[in-house]
PDB file of N, CA and C in Angstrom:
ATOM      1  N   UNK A   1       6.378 -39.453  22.896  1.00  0.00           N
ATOM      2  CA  UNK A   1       7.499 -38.623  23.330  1.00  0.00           C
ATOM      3  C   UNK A   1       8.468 -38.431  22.162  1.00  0.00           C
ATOM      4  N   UNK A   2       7.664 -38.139  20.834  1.00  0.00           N
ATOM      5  CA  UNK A   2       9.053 -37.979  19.742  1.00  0.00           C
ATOM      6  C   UNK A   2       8.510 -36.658  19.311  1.00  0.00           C
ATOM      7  N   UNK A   3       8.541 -35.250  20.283  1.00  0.00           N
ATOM      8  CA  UNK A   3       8.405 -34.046  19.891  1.00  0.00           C
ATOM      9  C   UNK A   3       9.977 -33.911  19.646  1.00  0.00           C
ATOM     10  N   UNK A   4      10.580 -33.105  18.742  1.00  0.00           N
ATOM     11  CA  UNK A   4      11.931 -32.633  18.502  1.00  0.00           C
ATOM     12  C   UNK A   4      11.803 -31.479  19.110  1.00  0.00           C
ATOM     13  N   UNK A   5      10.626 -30.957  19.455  1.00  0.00           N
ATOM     14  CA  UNK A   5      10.967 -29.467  20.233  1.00  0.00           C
ATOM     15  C   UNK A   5      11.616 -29.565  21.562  1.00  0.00           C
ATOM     16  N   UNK A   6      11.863 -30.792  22.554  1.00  0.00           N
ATOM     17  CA  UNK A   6      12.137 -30.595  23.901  1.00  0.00           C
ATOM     18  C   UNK A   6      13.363 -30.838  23.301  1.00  0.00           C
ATOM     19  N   UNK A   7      14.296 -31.456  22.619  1.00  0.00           N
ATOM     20  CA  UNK A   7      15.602 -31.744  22.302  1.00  0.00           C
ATOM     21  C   UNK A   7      16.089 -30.297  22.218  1.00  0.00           C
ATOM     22  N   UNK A   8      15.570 -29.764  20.978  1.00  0.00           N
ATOM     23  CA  UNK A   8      15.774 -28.162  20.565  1.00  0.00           C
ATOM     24  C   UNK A   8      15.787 -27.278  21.710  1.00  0.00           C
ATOM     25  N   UNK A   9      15.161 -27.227  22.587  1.00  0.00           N
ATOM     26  CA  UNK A   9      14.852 -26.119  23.426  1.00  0.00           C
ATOM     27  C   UNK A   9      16.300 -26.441  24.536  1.00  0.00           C
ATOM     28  N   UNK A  10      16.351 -27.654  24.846  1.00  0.00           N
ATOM     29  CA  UNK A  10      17.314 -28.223  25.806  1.00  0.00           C
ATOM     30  C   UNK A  10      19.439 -27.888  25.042  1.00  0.00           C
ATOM     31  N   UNK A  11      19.165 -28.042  23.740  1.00  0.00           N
ATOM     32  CA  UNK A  11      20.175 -27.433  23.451  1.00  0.00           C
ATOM     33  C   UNK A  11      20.220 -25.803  23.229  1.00  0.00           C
ATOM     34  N   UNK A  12      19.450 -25.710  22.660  1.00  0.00           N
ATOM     35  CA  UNK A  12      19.174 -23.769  22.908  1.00  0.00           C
ATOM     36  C   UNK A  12      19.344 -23.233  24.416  1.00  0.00           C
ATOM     37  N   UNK A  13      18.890 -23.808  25.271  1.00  0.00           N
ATOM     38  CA  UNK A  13      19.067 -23.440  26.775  1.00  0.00           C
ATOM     39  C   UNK A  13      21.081 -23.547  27.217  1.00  0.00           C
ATOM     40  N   UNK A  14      21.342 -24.632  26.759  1.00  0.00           N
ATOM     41  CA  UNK A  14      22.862 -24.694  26.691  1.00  0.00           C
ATOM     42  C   UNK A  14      23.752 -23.773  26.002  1.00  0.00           C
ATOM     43  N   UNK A  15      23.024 -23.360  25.090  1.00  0.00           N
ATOM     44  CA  UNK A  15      24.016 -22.324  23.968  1.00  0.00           C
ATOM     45  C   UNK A  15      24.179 -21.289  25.019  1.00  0.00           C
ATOM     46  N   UNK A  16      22.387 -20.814  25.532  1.00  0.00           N
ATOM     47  CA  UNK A  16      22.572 -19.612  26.115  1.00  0.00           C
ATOM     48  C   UNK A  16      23.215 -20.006  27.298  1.00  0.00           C
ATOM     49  N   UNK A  17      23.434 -20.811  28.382  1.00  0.00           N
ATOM     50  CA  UNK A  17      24.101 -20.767  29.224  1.00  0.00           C
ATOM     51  C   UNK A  17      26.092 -20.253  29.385  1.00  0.00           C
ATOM     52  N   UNK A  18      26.153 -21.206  28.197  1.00  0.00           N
ATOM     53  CA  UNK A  18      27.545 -21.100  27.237  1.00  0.00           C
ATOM     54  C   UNK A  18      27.980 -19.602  27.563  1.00  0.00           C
ATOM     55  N   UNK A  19      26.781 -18.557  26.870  1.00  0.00           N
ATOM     56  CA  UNK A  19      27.409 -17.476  25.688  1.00  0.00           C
ATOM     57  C   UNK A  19      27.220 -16.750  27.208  1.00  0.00           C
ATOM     58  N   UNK A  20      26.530 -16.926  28.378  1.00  0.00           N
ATOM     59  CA  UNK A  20      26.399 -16.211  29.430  1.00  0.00           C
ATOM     60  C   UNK A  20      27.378 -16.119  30.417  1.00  0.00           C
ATOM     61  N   UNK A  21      28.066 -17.952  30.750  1.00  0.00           N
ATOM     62  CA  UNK A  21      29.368 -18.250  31.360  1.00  0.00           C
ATOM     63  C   UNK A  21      30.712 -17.481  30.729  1.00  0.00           C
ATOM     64  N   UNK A  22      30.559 -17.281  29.468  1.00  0.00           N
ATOM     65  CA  UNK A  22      31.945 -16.800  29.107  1.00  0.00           C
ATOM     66  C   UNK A  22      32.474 -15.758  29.300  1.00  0.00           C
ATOM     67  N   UNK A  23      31.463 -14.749  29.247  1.00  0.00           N
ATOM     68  CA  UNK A  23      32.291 -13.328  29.872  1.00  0.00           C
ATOM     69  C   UNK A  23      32.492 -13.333  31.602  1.00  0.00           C
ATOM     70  N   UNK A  24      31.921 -14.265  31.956  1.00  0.00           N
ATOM     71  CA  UNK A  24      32.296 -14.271  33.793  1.00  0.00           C
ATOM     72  C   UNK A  24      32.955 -14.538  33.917  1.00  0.00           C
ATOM     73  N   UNK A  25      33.622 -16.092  33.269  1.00  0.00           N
ATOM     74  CA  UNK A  25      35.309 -16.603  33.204  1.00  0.00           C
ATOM     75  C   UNK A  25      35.521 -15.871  32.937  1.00  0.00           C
ATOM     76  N   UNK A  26      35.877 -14.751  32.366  1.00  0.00           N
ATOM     77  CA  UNK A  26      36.760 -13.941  31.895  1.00  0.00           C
ATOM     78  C   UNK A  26      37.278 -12.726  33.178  1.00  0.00           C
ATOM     79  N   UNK A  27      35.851 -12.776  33.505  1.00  0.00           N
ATOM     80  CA  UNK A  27      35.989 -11.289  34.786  1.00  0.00           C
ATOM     81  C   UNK A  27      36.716 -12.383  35.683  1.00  0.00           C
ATOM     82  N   UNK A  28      36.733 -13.455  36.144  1.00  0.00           N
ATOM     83  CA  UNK A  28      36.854 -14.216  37.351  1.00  0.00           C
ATOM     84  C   UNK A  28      38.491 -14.226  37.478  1.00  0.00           C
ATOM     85  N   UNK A  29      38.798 -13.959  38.571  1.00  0.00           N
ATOM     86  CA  UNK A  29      40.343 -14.248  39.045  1.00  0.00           C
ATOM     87  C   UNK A  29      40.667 -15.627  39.961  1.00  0.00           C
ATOM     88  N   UNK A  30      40.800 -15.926  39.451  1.00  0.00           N
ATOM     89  CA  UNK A  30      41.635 -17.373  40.613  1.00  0.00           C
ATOM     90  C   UNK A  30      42.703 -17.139  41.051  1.00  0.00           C
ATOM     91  N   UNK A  31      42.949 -17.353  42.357  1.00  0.00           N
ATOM     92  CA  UNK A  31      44.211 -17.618  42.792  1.00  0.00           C
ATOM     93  C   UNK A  31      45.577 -19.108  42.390  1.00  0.00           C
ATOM     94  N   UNK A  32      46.550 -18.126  41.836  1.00  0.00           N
ATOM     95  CA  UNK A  32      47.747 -19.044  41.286  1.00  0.00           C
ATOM     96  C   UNK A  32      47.673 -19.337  39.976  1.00  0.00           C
ATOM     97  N   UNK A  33      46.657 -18.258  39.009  1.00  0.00           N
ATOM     98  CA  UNK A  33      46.380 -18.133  37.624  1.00  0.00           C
ATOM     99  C   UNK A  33      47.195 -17.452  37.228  1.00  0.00           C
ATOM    100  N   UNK A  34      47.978 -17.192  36.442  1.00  0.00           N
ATOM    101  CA  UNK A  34      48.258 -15.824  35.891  1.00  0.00           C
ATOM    102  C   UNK A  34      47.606 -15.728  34.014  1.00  0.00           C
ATOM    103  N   UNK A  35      46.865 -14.690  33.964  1.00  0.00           N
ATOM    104  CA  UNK A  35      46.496 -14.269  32.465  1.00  0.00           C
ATOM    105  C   UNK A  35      47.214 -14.000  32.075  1.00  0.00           C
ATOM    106  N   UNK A  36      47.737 -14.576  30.490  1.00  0.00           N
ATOM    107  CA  UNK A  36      48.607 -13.667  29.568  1.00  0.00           C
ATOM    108  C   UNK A  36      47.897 -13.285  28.883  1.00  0.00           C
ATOM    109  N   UNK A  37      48.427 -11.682  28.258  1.00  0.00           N
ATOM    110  CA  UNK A  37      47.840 -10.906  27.683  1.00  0.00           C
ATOM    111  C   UNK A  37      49.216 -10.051  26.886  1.00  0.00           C
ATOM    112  N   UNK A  38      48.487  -9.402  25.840  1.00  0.00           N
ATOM    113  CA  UNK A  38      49.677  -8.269  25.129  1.00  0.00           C
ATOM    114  C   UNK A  38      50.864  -9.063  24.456  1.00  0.00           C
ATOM    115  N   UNK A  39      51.979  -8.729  24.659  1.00  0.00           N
ATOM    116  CA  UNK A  39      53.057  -9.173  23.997  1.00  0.00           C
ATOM    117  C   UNK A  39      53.241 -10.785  24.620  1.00  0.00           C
ATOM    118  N   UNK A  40      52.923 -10.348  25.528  1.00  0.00           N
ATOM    119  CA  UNK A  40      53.702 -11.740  26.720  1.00  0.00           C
ATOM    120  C   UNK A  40      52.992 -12.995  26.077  1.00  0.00           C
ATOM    121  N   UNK A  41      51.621 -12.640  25.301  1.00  0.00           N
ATOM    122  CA  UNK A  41      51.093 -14.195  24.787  1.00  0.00           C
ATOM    123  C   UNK A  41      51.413 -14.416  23.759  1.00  0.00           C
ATOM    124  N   UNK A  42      51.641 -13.339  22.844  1.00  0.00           N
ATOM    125  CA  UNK A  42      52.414 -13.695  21.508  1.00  0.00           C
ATOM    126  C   UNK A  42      53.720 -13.848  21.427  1.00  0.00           C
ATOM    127  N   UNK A  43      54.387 -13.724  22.833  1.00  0.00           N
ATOM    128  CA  UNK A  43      56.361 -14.607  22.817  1.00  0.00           C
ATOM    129  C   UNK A  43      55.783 -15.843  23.194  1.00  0.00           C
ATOM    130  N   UNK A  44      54.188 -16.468  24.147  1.00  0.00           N
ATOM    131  CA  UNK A  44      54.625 -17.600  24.588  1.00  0.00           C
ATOM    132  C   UNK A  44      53.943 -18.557  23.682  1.00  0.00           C
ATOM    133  N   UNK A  45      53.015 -17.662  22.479  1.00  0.00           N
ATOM    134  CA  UNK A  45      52.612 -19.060  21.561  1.00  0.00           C
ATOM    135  C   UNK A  45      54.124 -19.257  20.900  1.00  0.00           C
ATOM    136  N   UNK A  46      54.654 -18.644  20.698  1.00  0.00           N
ATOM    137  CA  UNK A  46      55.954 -18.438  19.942  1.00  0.00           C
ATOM    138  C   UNK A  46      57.025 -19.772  20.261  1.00  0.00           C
ATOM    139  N   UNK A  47      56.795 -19.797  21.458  1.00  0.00           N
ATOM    140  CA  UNK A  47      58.011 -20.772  22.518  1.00  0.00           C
ATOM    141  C   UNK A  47      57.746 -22.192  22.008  1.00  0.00           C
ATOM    142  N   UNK A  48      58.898 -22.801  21.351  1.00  0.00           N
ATOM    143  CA  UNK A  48      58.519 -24.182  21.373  1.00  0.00           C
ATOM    144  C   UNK A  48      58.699 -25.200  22.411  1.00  0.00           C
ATOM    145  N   UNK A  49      57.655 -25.714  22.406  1.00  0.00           N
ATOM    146  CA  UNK A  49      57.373 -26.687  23.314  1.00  0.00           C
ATOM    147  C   UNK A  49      58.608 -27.878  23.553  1.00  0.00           C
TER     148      UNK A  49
END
């Protein structure tokens, strides 16, 4: 059991899961989220903590 291909394939399967989840978070709305976007995220990186 020391093929390196099942390791490889098992992280390759993760990448693609990754690169597939991310644009859905993105479409997805939750309730009591609010997205910043536009100006409103560049005053609130701005804001010190």
């Amino acid at each position: 059991m020391n093929n390196p291909n099942i390791p490889a394939l098992a992280v390759s399967g993760s990448s693609a899961l990754l690169a597939i989840n991310a644009p859905m978070l993105k479409r997805t709305k939750l309730a009591g989220i609010r997205r910043l976007g536009g100006a409103a995220a560049t005053v609130a990186a701005q804001v010190p903590a």
